[in-house]
N, C-alpha and C. Protein backbone atom coordinates (compact mmCIF):
# COMPACT_ATOMS: atom_id res chain seq x y z
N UNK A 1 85.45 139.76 115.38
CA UNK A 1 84.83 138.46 115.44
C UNK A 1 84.79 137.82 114.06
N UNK A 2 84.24 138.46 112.93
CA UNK A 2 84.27 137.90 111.55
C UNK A 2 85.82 137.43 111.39
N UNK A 3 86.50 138.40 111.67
CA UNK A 3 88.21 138.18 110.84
C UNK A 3 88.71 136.76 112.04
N UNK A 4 88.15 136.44 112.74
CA UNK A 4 88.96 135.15 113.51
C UNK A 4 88.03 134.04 113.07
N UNK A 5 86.89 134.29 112.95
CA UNK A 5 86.30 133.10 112.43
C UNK A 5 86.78 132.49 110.81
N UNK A 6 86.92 133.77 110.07
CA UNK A 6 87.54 133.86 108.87
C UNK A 6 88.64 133.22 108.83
N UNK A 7 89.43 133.11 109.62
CA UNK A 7 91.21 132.97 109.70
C UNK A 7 90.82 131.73 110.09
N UNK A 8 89.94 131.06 111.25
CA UNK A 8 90.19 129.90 111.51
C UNK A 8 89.65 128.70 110.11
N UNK A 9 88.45 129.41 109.35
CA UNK A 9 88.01 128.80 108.72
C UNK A 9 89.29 128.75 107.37
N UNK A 10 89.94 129.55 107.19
CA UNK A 10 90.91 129.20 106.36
C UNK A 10 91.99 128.36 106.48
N UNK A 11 92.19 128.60 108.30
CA UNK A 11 93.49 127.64 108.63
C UNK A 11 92.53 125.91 108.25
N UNK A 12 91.28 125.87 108.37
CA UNK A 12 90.79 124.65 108.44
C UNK A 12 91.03 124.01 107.21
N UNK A 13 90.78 124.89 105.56
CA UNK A 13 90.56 124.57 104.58
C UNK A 13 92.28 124.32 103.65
N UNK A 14 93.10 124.66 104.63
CA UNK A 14 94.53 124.51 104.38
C UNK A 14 95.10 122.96 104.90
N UNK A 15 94.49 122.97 106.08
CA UNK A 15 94.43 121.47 106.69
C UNK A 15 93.91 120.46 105.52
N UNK A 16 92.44 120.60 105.79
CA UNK A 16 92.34 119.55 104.44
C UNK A 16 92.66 119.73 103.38
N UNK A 17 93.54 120.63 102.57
CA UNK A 17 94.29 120.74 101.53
C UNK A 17 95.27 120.11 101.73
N UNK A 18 96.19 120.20 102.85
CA UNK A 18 97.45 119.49 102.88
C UNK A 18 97.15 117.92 102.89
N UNK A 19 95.97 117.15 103.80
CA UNK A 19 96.07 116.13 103.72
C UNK A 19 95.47 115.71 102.13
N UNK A 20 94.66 116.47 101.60
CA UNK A 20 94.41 115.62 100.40
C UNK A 20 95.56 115.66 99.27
N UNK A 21 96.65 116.08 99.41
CA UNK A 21 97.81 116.58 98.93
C UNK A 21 98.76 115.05 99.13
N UNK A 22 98.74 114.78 100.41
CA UNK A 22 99.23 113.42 100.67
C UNK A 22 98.65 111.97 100.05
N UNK A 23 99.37 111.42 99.40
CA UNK A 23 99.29 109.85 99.03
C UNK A 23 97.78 109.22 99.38
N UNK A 24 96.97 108.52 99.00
CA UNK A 24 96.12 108.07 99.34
C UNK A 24 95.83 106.76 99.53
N UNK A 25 97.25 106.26 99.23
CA UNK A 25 97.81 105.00 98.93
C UNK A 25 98.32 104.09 99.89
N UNK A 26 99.54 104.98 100.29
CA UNK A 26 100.14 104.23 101.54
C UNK A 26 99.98 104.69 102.38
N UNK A 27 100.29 104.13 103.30
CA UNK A 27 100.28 104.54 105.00
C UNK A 27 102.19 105.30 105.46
N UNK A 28 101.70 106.34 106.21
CA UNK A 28 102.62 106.77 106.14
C UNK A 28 103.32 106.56 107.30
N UNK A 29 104.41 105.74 107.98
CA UNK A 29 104.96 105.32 109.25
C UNK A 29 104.96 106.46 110.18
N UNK A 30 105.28 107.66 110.04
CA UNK A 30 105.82 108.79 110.40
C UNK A 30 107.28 108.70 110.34
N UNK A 31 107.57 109.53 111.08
CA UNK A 31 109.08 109.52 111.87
C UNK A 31 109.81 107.90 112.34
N UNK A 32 110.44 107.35 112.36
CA UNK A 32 110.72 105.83 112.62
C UNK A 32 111.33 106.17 113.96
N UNK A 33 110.59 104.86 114.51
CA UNK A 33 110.80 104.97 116.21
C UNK A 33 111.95 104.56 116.29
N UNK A 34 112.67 104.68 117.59
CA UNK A 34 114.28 103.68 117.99
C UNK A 34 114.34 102.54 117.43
N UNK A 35 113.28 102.34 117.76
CA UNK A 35 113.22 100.50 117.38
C UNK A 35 112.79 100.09 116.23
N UNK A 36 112.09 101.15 115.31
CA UNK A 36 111.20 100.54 114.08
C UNK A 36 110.01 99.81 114.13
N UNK A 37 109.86 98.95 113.14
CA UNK A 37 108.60 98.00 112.99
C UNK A 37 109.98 96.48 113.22
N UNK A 38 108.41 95.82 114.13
CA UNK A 38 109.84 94.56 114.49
C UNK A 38 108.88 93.13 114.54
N UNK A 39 108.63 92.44 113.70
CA UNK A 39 108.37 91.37 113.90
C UNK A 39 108.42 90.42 113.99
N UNK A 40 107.97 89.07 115.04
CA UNK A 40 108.29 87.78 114.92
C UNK A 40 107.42 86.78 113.95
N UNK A 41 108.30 86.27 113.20
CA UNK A 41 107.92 85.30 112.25
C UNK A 41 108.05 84.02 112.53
N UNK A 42 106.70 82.81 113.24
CA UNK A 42 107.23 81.83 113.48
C UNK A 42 106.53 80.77 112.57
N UNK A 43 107.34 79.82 111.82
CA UNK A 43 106.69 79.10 110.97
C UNK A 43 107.02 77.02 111.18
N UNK A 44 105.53 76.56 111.30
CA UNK A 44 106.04 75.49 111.60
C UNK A 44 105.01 74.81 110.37
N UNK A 45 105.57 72.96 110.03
CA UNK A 45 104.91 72.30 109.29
C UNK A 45 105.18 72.78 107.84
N UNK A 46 106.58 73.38 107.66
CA UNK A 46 106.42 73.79 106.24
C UNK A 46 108.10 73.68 105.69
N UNK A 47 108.47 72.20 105.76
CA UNK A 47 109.58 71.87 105.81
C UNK A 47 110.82 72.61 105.79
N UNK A 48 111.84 73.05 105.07
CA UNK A 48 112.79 73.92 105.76
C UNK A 48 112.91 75.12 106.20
N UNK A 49 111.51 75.90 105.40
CA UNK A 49 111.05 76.79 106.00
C UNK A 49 111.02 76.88 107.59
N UNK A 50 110.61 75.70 108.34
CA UNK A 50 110.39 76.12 109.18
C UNK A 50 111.29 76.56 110.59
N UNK A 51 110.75 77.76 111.47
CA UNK A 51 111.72 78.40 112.23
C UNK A 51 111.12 79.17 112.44
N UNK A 52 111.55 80.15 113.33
CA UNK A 52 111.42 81.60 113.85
C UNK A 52 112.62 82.77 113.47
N UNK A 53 112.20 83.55 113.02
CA UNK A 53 112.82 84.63 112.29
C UNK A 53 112.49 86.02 113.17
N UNK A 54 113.51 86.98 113.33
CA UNK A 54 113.09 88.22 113.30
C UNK A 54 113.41 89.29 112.35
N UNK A 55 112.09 89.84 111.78
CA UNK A 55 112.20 90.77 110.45
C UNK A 55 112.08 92.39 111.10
N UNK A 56 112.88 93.05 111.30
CA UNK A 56 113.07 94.46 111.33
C UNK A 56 112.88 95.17 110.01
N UNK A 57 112.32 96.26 109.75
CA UNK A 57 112.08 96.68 109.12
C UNK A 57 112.09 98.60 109.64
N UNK A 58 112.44 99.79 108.51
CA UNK A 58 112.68 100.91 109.17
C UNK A 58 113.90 100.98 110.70
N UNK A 59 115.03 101.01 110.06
CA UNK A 59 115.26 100.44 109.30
C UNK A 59 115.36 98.58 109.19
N UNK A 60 115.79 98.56 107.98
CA UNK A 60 116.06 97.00 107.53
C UNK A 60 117.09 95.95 107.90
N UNK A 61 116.63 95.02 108.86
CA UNK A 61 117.61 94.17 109.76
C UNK A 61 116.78 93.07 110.23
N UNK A 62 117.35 92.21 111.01
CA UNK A 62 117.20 90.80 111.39
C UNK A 62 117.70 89.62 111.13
N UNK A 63 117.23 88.47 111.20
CA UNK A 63 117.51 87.04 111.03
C UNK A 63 116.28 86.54 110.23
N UNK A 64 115.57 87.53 109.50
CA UNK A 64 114.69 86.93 108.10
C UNK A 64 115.79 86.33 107.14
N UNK A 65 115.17 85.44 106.78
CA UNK A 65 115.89 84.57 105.46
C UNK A 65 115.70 85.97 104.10
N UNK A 66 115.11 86.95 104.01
CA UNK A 66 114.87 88.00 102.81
C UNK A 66 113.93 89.20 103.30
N UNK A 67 114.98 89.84 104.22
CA UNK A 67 114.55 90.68 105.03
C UNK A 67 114.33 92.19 104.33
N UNK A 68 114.68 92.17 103.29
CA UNK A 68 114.72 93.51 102.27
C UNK A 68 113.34 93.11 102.02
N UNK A 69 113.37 92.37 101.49
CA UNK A 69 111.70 91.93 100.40
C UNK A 69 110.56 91.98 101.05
N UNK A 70 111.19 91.41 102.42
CA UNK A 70 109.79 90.74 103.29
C UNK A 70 109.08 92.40 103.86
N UNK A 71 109.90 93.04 103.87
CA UNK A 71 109.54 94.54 103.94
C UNK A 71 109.16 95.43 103.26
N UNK A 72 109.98 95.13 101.92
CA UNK A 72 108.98 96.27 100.82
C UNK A 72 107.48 95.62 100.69
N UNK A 73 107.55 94.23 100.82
CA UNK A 73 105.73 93.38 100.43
C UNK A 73 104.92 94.20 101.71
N UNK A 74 105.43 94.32 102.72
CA UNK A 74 104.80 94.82 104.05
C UNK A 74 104.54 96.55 103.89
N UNK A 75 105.79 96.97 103.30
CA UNK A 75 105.24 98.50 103.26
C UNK A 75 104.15 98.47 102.12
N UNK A 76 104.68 97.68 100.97
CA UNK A 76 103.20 97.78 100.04
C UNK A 76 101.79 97.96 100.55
N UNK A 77 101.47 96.19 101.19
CA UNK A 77 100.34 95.86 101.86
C UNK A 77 99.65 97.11 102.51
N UNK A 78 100.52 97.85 103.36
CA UNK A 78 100.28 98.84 104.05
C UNK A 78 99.45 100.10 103.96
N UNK A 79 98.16 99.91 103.37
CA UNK A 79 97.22 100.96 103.01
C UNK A 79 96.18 101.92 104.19
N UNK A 80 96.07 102.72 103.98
CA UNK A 80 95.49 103.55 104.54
C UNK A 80 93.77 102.71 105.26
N UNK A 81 93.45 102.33 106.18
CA UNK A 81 92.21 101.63 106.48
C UNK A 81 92.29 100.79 106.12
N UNK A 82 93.32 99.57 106.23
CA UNK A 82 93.16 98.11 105.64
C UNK A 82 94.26 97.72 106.52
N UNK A 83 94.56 96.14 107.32
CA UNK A 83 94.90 95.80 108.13
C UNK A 83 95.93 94.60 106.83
N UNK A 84 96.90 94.82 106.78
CA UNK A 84 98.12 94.21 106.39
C UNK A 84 97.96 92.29 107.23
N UNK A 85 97.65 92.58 108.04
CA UNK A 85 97.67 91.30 108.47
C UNK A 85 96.03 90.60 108.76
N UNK A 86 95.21 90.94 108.67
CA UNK A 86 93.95 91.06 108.77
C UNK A 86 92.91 89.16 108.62
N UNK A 87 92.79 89.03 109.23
CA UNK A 87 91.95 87.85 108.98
C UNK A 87 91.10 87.32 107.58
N UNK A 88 90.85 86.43 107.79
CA UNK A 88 89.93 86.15 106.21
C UNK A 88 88.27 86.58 107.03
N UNK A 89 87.54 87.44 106.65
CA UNK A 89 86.43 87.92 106.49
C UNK A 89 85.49 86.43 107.06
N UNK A 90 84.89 86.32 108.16
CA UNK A 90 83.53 85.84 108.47
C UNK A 90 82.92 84.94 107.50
N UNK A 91 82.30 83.96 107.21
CA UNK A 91 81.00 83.65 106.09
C UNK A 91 81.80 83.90 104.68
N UNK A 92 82.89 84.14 104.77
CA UNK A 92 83.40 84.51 102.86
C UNK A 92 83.73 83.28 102.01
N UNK A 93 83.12 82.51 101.31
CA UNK A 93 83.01 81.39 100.48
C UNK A 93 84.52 81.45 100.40
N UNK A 94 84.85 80.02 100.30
CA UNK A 94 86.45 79.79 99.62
C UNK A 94 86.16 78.41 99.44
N UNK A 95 87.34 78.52 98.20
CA UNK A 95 87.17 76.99 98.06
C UNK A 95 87.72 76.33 98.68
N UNK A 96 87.73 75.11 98.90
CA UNK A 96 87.96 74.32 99.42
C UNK A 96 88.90 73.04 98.89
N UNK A 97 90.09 74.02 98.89
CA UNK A 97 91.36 73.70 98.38
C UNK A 97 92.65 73.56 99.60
N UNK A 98 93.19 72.56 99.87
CA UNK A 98 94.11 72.41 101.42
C UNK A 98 95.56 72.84 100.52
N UNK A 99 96.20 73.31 100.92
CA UNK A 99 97.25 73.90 101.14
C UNK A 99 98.00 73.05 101.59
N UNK A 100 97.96 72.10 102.42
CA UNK A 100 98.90 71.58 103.55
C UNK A 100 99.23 72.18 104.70
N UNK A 101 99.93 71.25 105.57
CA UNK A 101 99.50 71.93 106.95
C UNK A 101 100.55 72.66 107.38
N UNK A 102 101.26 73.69 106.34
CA UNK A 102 102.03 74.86 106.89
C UNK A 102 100.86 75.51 108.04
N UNK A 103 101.80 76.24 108.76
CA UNK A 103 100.81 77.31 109.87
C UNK A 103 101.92 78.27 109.91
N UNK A 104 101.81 79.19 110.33
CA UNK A 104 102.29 80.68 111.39
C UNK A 104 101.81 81.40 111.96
N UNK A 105 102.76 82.01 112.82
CA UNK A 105 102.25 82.86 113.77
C UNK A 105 102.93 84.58 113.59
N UNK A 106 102.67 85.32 113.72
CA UNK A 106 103.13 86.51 113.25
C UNK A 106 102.80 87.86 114.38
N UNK A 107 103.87 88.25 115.35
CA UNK A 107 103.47 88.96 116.18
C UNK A 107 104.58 89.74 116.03
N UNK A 108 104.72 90.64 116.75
CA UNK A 108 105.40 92.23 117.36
C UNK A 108 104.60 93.61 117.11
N UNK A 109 105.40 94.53 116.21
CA UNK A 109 104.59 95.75 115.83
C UNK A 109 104.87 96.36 114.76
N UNK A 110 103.82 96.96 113.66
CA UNK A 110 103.87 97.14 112.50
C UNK A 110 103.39 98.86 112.20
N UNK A 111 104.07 99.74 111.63
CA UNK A 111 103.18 100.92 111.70
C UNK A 111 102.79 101.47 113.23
N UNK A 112 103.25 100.89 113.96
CA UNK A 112 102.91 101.51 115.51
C UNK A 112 101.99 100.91 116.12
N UNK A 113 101.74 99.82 115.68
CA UNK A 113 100.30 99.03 116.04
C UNK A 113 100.76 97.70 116.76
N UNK A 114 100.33 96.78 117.53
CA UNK A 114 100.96 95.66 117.54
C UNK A 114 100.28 94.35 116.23
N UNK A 115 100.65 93.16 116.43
CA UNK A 115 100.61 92.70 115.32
C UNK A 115 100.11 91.00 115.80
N UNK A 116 99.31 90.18 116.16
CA UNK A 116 99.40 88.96 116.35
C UNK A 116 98.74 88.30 115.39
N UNK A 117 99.09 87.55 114.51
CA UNK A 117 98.28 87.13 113.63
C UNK A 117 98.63 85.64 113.29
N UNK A 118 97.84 85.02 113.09
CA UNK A 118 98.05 83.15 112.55
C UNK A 118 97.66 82.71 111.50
N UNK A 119 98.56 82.33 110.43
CA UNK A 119 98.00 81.68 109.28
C UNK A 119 98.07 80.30 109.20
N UNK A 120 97.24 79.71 107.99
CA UNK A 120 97.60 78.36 107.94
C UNK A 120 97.24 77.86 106.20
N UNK A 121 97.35 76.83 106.12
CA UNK A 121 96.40 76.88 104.78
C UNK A 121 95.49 75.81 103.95
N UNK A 122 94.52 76.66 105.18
CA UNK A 122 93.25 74.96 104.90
C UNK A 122 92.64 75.02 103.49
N UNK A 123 92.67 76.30 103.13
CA UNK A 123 91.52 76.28 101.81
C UNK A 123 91.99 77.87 101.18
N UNK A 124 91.21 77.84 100.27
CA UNK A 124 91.52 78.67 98.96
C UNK A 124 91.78 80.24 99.58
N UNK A 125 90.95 80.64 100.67
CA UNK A 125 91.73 81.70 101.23
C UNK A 125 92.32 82.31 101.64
N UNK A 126 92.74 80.92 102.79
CA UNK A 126 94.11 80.88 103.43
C UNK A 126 95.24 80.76 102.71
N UNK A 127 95.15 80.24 101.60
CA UNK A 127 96.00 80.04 101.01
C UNK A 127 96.33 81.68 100.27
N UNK A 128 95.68 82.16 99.99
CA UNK A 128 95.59 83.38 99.62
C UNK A 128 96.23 84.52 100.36
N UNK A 129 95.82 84.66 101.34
CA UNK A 129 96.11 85.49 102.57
C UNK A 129 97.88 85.16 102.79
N UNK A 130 98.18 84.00 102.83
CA UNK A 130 99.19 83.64 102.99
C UNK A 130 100.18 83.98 101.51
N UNK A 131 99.69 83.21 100.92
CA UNK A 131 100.70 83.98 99.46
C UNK A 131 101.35 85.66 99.40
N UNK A 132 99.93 86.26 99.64
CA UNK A 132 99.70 87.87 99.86
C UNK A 132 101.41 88.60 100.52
N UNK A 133 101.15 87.63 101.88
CA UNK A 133 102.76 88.20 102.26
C UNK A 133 103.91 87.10 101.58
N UNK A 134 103.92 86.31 101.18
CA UNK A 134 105.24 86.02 100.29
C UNK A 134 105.96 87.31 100.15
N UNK A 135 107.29 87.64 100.46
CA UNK A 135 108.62 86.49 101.53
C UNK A 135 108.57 86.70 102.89
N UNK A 136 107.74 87.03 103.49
CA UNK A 136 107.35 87.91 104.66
C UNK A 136 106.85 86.24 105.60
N UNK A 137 105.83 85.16 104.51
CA UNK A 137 106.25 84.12 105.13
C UNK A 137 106.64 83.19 104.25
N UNK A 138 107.25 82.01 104.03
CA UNK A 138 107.98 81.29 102.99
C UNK A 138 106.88 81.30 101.65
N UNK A 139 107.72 80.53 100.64
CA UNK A 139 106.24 80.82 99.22
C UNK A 139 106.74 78.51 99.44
N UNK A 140 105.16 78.48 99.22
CA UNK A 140 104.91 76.85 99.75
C UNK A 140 104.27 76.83 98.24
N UNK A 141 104.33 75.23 98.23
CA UNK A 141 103.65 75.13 96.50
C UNK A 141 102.16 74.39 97.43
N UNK A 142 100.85 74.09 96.43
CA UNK A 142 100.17 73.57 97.77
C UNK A 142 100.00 71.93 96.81
């Protein structure tokens, strides 16, 4: 009885050795599915920019205008407990700076997750959020 409790408690302390051994940084895709990470990029109100794109990524393909880039910014973003595409926070002061009335829409699946997300850029955060993925969505002057 001691020597299995022993053994399991070691197999346990090997476990969390290996993961604290791993990156703490990025997120790790796993294995890349058939299909990869595949998203639709649709951008309107933001003069030639605008269109619908598809950015593949894992591997690297589509009809992105800078489909290499728009993917390394995305694997960057990609941290462990933090949402790459993630909304601007509730109540969070911004200034109140317009952007112009670029918008997008941003759906498929990222990391194994699906992905729907809408930007635009009314004010200082949006504008922010949006820069963040530059080339992932066009870079707008405001």
């Amino acid at each position: 009885m001691v020597q299995i409790t022993s053994r399991r408690a070691l197999l346990g302390a090997a476990a969390l050795l290996s993961m604290a051994a791993a990156p703490a940084a990025a997120y790790d895709h796993g294995s890349p599915s058939p299909s990869g990470d595949r998203l639709v990029v649709s951008v309107s109100h933001a003069g030639r920019a605008d269109g619908t794109y598809l950015l593949r990524c894992h591997p690297t393909r589509g009809r992105h205008p800078h489909p290499a880039a728009a993917c390394d910014v995305l694997d960057r973003r990609t941290v462990w407990g933090r949402d790459p595409f993630a909304p601007v926070p509730p109540r969070r002061p911004c200034t109140m700076v317009y952007g112009g009335p670029a918008t997008a829409h941003i759906t498929g699946t990222w990391a194994g997750r699906p992905v729907d997300a809408r930007y635009n850029r009314k004010n200082g955060c949006e504008i922010a959020r949006w820069n963040d993925l530059v080339p992932v969505l066009p870079e707008l002057r405001s």
